[in-house]
Protein backbone atom coordinates (compact mmCIF):
# COMPACT_ATOMS: atom_id res chain seq x y z
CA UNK A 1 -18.22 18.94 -8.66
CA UNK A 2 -21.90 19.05 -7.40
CA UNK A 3 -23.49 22.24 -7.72
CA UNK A 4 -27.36 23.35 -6.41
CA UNK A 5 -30.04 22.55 -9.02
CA UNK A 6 -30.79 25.94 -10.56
CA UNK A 7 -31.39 26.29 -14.46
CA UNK A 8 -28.54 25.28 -16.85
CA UNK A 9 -26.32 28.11 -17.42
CA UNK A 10 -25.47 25.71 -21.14
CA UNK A 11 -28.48 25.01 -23.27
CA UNK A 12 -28.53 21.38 -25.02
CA UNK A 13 -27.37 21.38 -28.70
CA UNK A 14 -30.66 21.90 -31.00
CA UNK A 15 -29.58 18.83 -32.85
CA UNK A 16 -30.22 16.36 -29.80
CA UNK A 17 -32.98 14.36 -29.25
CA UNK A 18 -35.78 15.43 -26.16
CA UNK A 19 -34.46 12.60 -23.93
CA UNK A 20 -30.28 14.11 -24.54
CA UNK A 21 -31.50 17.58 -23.80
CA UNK A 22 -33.08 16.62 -20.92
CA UNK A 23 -30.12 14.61 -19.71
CA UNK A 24 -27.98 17.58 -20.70
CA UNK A 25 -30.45 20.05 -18.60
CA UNK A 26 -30.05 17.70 -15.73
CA UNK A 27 -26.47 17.22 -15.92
CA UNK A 28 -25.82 20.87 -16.58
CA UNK A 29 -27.70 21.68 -13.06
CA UNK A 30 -26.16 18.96 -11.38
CA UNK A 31 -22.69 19.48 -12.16
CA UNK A 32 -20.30 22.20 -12.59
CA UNK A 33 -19.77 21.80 -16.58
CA UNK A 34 -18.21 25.36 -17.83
CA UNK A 35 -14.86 24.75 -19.41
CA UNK A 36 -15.36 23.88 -23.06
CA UNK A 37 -13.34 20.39 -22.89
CA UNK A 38 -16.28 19.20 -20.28
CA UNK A 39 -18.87 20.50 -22.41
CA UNK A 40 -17.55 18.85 -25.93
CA UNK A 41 -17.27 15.42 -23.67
CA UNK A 42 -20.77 15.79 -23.02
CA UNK A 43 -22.15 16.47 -26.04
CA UNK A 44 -20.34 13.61 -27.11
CA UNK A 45 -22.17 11.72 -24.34
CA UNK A 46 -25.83 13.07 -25.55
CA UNK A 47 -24.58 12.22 -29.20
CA UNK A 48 -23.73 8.18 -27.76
CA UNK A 49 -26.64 8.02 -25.83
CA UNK A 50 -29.16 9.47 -28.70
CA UNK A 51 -27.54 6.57 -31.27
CA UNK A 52 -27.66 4.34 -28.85
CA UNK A 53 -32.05 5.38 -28.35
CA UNK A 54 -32.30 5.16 -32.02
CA UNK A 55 -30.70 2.00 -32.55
CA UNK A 56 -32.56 0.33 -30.20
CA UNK A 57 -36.05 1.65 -31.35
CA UNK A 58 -35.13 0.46 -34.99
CA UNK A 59 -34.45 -2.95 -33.31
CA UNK A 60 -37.42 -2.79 -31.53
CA UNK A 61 -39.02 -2.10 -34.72
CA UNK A 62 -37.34 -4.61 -37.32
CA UNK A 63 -36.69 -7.31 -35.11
CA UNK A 64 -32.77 -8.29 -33.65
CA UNK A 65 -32.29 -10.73 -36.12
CA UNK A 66 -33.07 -11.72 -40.10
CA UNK A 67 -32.21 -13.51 -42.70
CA UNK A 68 -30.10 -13.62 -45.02
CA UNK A 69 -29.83 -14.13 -48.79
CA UNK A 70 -29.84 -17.67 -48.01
CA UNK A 71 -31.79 -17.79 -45.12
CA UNK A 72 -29.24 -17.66 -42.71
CA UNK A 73 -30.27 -15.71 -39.14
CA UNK A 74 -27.80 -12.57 -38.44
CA UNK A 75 -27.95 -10.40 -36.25
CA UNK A 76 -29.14 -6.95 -37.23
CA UNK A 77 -26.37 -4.57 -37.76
CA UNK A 78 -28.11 -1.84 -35.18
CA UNK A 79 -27.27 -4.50 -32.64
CA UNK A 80 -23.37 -3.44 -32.55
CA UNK A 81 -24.06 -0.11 -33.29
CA UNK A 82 -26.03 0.42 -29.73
CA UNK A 83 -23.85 -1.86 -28.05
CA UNK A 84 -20.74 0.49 -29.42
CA UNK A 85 -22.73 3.99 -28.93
CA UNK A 86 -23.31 2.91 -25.26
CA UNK A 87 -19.80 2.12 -24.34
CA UNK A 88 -18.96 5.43 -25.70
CA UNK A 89 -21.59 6.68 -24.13
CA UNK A 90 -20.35 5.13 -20.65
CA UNK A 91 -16.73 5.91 -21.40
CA UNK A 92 -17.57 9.72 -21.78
CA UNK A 93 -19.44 9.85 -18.30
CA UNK A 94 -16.42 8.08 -16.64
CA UNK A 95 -14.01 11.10 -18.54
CA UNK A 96 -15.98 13.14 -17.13
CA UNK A 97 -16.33 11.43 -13.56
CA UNK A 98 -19.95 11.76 -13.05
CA UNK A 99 -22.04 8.78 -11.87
CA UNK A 100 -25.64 8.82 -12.78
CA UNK A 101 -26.74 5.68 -11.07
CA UNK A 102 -26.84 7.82 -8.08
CA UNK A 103 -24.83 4.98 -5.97
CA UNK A 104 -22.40 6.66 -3.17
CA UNK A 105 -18.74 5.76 -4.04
């Protein structure tokens, strides 16, 4: 359920990242979040979404592939973790049927 954009009546859990707490804020004042099973979903979501940030910076930062003992390319192991932290990340907006692309269903 929309709501009006006033300040979150939730604050972010200390433990997420600047970009989570800001999507918390925003979600928080978009959407009517109270009951406790919403707000564990969405932490959950934040949680995804901040493994999913990280994973992608250490790609970013170590390349998306190496090689092996015997010089075989793999693919970096952060590689499946973003790909899995985003599905959950996905999966936990769709629980909680909000739609952040901003498209009109």
């Amino acid at each position: 359920m929309l709501r009006d954009n006033r300040s979150p009546t939730h604050p972010a859990p200390t433990h997420l990242g600047k970009a989570e707490k800001d999507l918390w804020d925003q979600l928080t004042r978009s959407y009517v979040l109270d009951d406790p099973a919403a707000l564990e979903i969405l932490k959950q979501a934040c949680e995804a979404r901040m493994r999913a940030r990280l994973s992608r910076e250490l790609i970013l930062q170590e390349g998306a592939v190496y090689k092996d003992d015997r010089g075989n390319l793999k693919n970096h192991p952060a590689i499946a973790a973003e790909r899995s932290a985003q599905n959950a990340f996905i999966s936990s907006l769709r629980l909680l049927r909000l739609d952040i692309s901003g498209e009109k269903q």
